[in-house]
PDB file of N, CA and C in Angstrom:
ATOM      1  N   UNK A   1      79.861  22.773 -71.443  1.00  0.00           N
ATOM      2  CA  UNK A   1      80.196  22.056 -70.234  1.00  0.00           C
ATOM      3  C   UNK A   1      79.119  22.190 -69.175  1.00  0.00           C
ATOM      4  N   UNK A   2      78.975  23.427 -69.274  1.00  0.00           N
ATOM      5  CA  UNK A   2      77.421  23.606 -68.241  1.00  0.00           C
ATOM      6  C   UNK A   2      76.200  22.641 -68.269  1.00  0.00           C
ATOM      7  N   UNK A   3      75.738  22.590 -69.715  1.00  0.00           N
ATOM      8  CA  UNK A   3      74.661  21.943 -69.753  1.00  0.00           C
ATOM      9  C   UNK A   3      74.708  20.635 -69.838  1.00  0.00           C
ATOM     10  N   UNK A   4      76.504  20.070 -69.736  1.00  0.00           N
ATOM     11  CA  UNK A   4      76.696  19.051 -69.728  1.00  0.00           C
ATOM     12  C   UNK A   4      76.108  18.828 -68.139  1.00  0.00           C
ATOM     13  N   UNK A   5      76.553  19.003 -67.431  1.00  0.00           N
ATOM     14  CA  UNK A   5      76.691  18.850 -66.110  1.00  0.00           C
ATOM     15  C   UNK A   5      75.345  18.848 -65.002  1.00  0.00           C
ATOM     16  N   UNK A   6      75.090  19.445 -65.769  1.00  0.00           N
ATOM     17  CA  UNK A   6      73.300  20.044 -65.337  1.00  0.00           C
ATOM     18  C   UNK A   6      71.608  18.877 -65.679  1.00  0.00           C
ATOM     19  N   UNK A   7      72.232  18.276 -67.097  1.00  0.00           N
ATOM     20  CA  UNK A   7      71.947  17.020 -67.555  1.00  0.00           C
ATOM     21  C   UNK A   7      71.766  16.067 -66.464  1.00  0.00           C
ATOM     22  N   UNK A   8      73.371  16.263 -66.194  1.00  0.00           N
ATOM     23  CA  UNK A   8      73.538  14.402 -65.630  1.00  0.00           C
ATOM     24  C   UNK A   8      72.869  14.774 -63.806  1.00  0.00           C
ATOM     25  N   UNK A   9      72.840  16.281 -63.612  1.00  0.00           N
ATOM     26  CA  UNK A   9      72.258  16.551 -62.104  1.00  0.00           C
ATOM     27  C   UNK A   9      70.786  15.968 -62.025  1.00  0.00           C
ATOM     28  N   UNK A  10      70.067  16.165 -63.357  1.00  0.00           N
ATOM     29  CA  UNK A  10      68.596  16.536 -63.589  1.00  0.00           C
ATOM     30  C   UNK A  10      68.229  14.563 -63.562  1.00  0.00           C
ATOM     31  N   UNK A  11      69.037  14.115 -64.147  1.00  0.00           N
ATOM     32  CA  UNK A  11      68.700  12.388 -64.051  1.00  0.00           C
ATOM     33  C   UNK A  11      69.103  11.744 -62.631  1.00  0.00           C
ATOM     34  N   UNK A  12      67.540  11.166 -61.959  1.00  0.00           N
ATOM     35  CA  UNK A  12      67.290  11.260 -60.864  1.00  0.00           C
ATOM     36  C   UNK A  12      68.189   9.754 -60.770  1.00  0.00           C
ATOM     37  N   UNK A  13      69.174   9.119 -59.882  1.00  0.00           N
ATOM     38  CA  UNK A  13      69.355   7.462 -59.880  1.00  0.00           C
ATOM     39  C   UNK A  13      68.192   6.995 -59.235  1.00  0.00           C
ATOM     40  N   UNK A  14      67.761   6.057 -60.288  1.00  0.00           N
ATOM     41  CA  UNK A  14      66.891   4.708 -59.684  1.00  0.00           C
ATOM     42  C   UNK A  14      66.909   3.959 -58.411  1.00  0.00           C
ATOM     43  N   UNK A  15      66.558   3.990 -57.715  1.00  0.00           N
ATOM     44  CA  UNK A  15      66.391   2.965 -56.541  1.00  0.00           C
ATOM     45  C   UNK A  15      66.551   1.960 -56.597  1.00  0.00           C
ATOM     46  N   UNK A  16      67.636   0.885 -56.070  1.00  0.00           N
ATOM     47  CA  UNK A  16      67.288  -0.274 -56.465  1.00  0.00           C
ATOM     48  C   UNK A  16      65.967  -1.028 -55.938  1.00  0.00           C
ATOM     49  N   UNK A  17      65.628  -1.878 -56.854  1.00  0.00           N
ATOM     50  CA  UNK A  17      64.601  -2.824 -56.151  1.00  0.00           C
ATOM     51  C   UNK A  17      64.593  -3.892 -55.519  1.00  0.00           C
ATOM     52  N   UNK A  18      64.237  -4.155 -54.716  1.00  0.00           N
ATOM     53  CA  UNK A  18      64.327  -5.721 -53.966  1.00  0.00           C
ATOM     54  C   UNK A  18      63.104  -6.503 -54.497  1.00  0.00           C
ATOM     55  N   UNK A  19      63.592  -7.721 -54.799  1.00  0.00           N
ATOM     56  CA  UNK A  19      62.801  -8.703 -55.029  1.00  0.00           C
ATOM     57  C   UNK A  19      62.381 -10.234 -53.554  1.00  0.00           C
ATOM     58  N   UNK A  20      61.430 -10.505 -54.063  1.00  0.00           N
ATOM     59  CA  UNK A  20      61.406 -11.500 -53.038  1.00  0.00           C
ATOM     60  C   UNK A  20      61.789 -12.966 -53.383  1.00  0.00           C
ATOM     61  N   UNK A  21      62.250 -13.782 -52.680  1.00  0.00           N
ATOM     62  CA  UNK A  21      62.302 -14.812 -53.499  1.00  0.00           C
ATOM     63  C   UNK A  21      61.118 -15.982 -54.137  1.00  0.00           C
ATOM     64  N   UNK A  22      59.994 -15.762 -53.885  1.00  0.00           N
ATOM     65  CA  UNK A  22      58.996 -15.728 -54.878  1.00  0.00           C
ATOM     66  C   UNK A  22      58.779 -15.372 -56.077  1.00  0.00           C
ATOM     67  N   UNK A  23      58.772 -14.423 -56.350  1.00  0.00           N
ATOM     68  CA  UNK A  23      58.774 -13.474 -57.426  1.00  0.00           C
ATOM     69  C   UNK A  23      60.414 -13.692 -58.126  1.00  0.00           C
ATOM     70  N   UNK A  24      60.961 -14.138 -57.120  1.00  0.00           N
ATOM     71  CA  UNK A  24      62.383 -14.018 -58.353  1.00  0.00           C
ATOM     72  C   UNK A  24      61.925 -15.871 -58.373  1.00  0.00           C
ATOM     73  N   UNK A  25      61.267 -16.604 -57.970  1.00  0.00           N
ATOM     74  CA  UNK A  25      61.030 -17.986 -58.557  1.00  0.00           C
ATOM     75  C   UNK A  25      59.695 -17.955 -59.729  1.00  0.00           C
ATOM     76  N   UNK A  26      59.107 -16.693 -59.165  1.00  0.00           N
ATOM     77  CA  UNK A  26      57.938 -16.728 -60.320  1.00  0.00           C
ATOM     78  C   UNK A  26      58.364 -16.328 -61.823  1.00  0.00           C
ATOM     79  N   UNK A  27      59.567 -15.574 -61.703  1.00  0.00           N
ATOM     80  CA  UNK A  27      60.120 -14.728 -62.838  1.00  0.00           C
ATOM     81  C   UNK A  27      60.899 -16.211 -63.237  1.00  0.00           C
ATOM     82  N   UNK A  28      61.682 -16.767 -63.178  1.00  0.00           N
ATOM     83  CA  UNK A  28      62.676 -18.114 -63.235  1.00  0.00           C
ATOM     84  C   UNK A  28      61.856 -18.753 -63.643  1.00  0.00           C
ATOM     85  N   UNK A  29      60.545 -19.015 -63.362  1.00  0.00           N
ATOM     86  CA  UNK A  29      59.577 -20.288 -63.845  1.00  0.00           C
ATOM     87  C   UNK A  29      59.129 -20.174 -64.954  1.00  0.00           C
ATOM     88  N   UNK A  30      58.996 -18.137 -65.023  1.00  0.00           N
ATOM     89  CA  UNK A  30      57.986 -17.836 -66.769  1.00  0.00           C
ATOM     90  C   UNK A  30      59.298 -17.877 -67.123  1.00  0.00           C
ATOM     91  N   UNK A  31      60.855 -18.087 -66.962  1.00  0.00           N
ATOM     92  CA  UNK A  31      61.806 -17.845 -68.337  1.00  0.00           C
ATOM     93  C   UNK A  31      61.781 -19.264 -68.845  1.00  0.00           C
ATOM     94  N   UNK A  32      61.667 -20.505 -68.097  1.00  0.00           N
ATOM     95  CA  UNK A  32      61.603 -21.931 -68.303  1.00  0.00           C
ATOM     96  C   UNK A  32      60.440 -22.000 -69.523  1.00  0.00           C
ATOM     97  N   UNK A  33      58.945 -21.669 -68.855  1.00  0.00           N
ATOM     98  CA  UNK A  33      58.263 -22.343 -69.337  1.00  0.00           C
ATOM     99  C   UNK A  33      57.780 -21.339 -70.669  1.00  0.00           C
ATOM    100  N   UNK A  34      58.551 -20.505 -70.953  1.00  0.00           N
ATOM    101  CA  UNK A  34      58.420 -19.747 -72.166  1.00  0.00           C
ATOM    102  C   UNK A  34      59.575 -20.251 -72.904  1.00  0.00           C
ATOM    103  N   UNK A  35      60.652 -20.714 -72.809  1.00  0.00           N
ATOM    104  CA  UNK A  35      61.406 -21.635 -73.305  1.00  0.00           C
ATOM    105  C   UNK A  35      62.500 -20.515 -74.369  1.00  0.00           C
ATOM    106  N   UNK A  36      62.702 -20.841 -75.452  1.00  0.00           N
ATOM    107  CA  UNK A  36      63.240 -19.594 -76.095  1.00  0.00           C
ATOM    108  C   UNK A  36      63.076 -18.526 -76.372  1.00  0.00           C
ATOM    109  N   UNK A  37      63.467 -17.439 -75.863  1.00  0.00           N
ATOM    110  CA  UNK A  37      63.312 -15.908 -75.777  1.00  0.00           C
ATOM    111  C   UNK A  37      62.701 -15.583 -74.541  1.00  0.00           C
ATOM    112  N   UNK A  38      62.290 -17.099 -73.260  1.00  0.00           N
ATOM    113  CA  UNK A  38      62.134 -16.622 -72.027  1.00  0.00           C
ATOM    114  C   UNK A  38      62.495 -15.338 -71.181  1.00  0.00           C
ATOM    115  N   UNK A  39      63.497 -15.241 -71.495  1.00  0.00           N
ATOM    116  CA  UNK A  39      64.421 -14.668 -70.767  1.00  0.00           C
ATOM    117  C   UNK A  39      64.316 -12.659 -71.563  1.00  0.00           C
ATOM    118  N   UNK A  40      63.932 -12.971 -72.769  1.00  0.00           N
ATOM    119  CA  UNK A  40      63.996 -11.498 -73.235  1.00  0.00           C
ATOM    120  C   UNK A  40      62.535 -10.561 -72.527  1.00  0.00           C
ATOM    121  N   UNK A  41      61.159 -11.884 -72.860  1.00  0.00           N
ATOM    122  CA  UNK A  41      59.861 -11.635 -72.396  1.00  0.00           C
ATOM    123  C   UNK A  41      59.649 -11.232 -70.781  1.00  0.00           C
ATOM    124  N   UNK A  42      60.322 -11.837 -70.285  1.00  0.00           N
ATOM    125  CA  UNK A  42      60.431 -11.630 -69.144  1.00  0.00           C
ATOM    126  C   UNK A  42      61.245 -10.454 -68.383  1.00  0.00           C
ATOM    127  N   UNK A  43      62.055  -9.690 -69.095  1.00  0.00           N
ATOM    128  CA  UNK A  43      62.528  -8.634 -68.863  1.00  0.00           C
ATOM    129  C   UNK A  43      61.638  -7.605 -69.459  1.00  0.00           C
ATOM    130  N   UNK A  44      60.673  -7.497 -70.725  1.00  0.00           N
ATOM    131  CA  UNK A  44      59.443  -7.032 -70.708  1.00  0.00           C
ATOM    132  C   UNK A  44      58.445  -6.694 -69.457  1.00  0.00           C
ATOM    133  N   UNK A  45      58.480  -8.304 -69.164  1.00  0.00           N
ATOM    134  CA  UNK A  45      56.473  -8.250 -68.743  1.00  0.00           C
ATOM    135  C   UNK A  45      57.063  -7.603 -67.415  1.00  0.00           C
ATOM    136  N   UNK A  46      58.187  -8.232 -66.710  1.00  0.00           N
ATOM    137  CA  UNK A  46      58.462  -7.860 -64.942  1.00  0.00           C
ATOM    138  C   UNK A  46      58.955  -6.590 -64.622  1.00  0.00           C
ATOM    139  N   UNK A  47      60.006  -6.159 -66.134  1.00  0.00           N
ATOM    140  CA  UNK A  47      60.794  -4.728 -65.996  1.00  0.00           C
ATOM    141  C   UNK A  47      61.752  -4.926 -65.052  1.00  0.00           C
ATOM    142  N   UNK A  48      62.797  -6.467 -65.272  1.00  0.00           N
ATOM    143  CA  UNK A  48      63.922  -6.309 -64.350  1.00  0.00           C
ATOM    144  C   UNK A  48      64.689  -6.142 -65.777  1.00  0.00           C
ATOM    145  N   UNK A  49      66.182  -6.193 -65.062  1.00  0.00           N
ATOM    146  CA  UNK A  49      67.030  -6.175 -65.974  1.00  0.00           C
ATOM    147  C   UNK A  49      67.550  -7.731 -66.576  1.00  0.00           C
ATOM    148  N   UNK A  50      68.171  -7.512 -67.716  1.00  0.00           N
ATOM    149  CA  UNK A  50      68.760  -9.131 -67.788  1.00  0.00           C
ATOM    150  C   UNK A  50      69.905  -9.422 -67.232  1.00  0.00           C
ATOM    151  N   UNK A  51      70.614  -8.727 -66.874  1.00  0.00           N
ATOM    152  CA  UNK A  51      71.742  -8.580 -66.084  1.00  0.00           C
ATOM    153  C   UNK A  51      71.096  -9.224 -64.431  1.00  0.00           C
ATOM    154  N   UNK A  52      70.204  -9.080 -64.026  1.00  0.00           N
ATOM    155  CA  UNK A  52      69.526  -9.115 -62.882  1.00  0.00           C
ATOM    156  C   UNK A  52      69.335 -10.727 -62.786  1.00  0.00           C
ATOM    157  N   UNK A  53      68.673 -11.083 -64.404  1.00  0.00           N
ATOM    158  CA  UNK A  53      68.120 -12.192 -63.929  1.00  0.00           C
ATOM    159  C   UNK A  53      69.120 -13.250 -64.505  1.00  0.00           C
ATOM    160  N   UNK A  54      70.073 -12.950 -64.908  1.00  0.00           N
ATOM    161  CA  UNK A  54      71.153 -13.889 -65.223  1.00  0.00           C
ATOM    162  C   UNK A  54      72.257 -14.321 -63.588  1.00  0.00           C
ATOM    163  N   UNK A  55      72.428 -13.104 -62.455  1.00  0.00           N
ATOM    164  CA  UNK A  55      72.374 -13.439 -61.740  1.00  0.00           C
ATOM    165  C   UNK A  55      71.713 -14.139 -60.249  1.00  0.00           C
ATOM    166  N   UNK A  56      70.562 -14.016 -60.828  1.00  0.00           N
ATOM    167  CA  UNK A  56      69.754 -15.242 -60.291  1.00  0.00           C
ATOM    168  C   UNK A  56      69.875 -16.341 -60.844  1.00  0.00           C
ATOM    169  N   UNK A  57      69.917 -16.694 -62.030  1.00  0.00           N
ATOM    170  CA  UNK A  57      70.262 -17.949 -62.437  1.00  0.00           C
ATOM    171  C   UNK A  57      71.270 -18.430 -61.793  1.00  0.00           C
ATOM    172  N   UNK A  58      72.548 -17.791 -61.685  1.00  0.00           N
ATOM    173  CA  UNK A  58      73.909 -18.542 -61.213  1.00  0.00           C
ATOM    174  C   UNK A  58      74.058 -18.171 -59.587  1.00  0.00           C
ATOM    175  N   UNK A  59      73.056 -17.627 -59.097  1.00  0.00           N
ATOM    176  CA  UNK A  59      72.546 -18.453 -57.680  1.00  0.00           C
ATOM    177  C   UNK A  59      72.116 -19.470 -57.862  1.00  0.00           C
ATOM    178  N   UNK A  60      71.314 -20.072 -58.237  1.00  0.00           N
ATOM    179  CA  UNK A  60      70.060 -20.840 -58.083  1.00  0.00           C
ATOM    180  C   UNK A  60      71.238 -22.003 -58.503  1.00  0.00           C
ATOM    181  N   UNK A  61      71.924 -21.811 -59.669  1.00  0.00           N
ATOM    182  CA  UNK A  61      72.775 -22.916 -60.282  1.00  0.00           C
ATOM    183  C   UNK A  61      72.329 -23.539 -61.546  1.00  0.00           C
ATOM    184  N   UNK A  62      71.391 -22.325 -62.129  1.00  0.00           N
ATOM    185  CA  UNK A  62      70.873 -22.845 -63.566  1.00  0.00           C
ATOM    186  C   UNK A  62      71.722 -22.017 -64.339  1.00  0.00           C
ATOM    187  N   UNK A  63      73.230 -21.820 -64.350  1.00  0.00           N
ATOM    188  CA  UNK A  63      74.021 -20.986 -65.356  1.00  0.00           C
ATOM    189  C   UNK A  63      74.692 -21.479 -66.157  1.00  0.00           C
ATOM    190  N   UNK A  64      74.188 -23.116 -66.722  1.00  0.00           N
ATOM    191  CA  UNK A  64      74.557 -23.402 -67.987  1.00  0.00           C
ATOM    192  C   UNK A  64      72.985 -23.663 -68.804  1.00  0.00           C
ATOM    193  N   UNK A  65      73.374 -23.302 -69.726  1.00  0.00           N
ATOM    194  CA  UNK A  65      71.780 -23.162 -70.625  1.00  0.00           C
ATOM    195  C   UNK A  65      71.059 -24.776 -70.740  1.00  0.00           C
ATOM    196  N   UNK A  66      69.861 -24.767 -70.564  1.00  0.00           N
ATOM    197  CA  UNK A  66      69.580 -26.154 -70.611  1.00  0.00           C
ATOM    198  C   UNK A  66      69.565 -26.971 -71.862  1.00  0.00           C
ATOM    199  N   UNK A  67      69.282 -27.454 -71.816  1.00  0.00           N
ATOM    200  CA  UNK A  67      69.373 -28.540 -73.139  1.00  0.00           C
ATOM    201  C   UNK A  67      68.233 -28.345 -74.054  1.00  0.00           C
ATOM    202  N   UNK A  68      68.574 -28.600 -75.483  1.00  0.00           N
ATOM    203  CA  UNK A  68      67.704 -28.119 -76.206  1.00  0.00           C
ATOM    204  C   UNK A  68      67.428 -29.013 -77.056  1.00  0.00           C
ATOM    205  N   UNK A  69      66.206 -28.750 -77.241  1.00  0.00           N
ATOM    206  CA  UNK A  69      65.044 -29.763 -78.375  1.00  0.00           C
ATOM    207  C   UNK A  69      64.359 -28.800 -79.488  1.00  0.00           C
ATOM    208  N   UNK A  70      64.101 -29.491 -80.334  1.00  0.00           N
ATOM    209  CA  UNK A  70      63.759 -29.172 -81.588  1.00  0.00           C
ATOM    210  C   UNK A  70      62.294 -29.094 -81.391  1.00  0.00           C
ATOM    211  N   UNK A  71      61.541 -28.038 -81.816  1.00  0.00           N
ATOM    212  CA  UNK A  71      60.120 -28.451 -81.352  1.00  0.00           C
ATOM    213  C   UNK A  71      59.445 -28.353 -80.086  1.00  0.00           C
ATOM    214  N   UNK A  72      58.058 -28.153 -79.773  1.00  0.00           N
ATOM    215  CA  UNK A  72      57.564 -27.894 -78.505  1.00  0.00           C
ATOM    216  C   UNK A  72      56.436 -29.487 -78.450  1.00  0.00           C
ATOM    217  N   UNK A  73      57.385 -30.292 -78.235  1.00  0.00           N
ATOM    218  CA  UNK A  73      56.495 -31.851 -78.128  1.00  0.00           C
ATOM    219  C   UNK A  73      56.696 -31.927 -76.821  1.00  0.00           C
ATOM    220  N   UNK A  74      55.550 -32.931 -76.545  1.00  0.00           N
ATOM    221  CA  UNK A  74      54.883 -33.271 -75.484  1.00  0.00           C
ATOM    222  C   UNK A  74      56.078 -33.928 -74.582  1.00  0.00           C
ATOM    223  N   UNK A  75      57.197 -34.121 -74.828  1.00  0.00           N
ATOM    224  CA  UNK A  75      58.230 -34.843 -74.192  1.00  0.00           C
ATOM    225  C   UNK A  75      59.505 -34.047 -73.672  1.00  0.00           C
ATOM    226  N   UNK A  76      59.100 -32.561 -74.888  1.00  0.00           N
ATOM    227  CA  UNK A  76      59.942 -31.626 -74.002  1.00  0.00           C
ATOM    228  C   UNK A  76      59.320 -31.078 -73.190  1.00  0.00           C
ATOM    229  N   UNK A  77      57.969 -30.779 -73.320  1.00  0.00           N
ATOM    230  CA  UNK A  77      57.429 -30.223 -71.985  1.00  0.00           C
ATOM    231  C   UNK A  77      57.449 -30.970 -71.058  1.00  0.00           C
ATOM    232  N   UNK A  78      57.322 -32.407 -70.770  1.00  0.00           N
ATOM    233  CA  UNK A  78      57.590 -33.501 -69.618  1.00  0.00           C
ATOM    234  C   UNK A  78      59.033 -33.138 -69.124  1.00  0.00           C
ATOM    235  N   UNK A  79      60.464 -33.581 -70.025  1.00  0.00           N
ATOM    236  CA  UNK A  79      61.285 -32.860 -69.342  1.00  0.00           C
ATOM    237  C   UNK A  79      61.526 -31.810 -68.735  1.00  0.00           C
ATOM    238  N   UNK A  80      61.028 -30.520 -68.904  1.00  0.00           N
ATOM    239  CA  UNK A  80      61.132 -29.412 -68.592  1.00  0.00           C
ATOM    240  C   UNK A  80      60.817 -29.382 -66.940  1.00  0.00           C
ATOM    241  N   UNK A  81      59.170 -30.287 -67.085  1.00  0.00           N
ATOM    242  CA  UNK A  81      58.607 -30.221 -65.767  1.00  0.00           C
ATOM    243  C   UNK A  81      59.316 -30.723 -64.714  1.00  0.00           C
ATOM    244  N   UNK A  82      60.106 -32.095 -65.244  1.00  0.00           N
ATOM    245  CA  UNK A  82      60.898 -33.118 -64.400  1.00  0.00           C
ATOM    246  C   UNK A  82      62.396 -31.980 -64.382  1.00  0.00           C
ATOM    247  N   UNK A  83      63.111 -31.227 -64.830  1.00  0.00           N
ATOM    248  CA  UNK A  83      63.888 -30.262 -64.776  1.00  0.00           C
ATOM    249  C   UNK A  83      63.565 -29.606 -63.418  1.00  0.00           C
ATOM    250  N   UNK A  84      62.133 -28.572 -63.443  1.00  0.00           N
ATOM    251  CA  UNK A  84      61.675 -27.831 -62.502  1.00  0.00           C
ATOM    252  C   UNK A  84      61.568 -28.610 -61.195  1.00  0.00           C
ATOM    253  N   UNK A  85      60.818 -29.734 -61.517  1.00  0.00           N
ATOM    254  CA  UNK A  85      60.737 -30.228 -59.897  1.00  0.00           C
ATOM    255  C   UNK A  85      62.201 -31.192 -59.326  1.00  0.00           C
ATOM    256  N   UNK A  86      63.119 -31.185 -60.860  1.00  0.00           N
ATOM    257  CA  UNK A  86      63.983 -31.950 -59.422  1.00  0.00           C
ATOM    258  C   UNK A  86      64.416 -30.329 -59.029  1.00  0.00           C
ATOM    259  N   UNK A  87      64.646 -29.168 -59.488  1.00  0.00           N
ATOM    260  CA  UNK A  87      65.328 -28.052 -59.054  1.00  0.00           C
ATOM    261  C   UNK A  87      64.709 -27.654 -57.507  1.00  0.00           C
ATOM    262  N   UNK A  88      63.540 -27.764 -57.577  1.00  0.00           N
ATOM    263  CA  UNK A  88      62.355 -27.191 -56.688  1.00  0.00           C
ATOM    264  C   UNK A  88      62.816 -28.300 -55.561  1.00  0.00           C
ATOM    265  N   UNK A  89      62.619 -30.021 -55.687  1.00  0.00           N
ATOM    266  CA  UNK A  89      62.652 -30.462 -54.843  1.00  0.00           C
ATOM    267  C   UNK A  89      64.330 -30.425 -54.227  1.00  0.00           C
ATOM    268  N   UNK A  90      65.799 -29.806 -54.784  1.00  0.00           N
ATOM    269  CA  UNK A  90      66.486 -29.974 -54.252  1.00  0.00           C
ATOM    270  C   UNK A  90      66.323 -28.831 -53.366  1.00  0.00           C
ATOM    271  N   UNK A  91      65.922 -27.180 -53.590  1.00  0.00           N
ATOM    272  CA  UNK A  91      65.801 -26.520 -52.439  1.00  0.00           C
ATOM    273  C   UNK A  91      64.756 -26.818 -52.013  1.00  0.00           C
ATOM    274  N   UNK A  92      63.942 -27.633 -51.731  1.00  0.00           N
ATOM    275  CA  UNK A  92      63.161 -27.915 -50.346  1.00  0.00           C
ATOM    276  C   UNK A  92      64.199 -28.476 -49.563  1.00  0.00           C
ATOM    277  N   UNK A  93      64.796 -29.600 -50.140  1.00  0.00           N
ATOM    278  CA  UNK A  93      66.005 -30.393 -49.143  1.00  0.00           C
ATOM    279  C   UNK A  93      66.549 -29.631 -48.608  1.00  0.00           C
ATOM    280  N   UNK A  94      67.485 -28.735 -49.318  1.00  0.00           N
ATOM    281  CA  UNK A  94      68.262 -27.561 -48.517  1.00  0.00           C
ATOM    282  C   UNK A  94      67.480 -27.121 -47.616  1.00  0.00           C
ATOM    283  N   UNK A  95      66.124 -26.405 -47.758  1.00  0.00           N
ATOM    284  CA  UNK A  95      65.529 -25.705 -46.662  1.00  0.00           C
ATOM    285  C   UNK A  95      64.769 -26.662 -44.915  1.00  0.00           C
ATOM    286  N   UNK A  96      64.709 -27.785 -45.764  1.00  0.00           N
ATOM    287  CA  UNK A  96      64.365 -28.907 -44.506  1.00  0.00           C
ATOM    288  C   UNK A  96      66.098 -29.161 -44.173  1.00  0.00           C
ATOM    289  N   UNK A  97      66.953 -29.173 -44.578  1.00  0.00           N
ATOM    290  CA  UNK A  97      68.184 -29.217 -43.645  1.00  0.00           C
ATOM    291  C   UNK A  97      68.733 -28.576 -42.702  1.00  0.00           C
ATOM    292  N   UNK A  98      68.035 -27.178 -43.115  1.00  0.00           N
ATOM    293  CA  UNK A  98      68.365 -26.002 -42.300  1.00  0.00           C
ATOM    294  C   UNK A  98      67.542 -25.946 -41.103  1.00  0.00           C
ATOM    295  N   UNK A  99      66.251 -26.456 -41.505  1.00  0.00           N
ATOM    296  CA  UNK A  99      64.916 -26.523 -40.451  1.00  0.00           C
ATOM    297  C   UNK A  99      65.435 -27.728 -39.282  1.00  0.00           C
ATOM    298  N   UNK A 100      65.743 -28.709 -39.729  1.00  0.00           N
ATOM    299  CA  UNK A 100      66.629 -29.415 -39.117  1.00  0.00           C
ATOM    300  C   UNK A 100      67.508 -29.283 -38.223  1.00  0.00           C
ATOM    301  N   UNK A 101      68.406 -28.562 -38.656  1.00  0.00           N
ATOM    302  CA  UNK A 101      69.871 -27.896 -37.989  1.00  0.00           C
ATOM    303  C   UNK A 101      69.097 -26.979 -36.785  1.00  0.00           C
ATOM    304  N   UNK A 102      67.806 -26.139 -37.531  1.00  0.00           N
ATOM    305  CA  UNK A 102      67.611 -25.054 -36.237  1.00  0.00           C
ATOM    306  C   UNK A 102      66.576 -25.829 -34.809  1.00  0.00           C
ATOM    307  N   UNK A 103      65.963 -27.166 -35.377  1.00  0.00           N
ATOM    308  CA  UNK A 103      65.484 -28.052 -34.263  1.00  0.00           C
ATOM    309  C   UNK A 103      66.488 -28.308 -33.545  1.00  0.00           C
ATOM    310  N   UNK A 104      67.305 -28.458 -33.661  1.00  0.00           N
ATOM    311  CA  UNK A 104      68.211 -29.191 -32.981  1.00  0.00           C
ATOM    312  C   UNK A 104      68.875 -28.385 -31.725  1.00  0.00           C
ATOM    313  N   UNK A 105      68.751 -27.346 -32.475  1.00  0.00           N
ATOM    314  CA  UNK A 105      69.728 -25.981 -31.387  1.00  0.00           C
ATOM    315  C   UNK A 105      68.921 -25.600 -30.472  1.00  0.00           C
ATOM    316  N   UNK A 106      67.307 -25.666 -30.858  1.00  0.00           N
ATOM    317  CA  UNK A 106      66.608 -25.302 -30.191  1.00  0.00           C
ATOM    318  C   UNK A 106      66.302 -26.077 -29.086  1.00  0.00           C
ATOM    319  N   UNK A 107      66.071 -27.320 -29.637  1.00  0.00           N
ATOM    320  CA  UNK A 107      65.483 -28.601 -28.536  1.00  0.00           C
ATOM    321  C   UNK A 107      66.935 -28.661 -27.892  1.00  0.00           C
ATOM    322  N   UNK A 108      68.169 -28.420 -27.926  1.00  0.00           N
ATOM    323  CA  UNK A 108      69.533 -28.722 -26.811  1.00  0.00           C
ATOM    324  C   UNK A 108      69.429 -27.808 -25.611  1.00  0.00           C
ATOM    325  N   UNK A 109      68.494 -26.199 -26.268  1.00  0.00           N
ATOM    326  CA  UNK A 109      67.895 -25.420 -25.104  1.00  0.00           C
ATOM    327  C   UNK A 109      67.692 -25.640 -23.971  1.00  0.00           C
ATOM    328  N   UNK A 110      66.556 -27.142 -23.971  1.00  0.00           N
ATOM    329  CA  UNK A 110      66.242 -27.408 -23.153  1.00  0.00           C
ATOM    330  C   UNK A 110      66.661 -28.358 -22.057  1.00  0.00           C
TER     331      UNK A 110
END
């Protein structure tokens, strides 16, 4: 029981890490454009968890798996891209709405 106990004293807890949201879009972009097994490589190369980056996905709203093609042809990589940028261009919208909203409060300031 002792050395049970003494064990679990000696294992230091991890810190969590904060990510930025860059880096959690840079990590999201290599699971896309690595396509199958994205998601394993990428818990490799970055050293998050997959648990981590599965809940970034279902922020973002990519938590149904995308659609799949047979093959790495030139037409799935076109979709993929057209995938990424409508994703990309809907949070710009969001973020120019917000930019929006805070002109507004600001310029009534005056």
């Amino acid at each position: 029981m002792a050395k049970a106990k003494s064990k679990a004293k000696s294992k230091a807890k991890a810190k969590a890490k904060r990510y930025t949201d860059e880096k959690k879009k840079e990590i999201l972009d290599f699971i896309v454009a690595q396509g199958r097994g994205g998601q394993t490589k990428a818990v490799k190369k970055y050293k998050v968890t997959a648990a981590t980056i599965v809940a970034w996905k279902k922020k973002v709203g990519g938590a149904s798996a995308p659609a799949r093609f047979k093959g790495g042809s030139k037409e799935l990589k076109t979709v993929r891209e057209l995938e990424r940028l409508l994703n990309e261009i809907a949070s710009t919208e969001v973020k120019l709405d917000d930019l929006r909203k805070r002109y507004k409060q600001v310029k009534a300031k005056l």
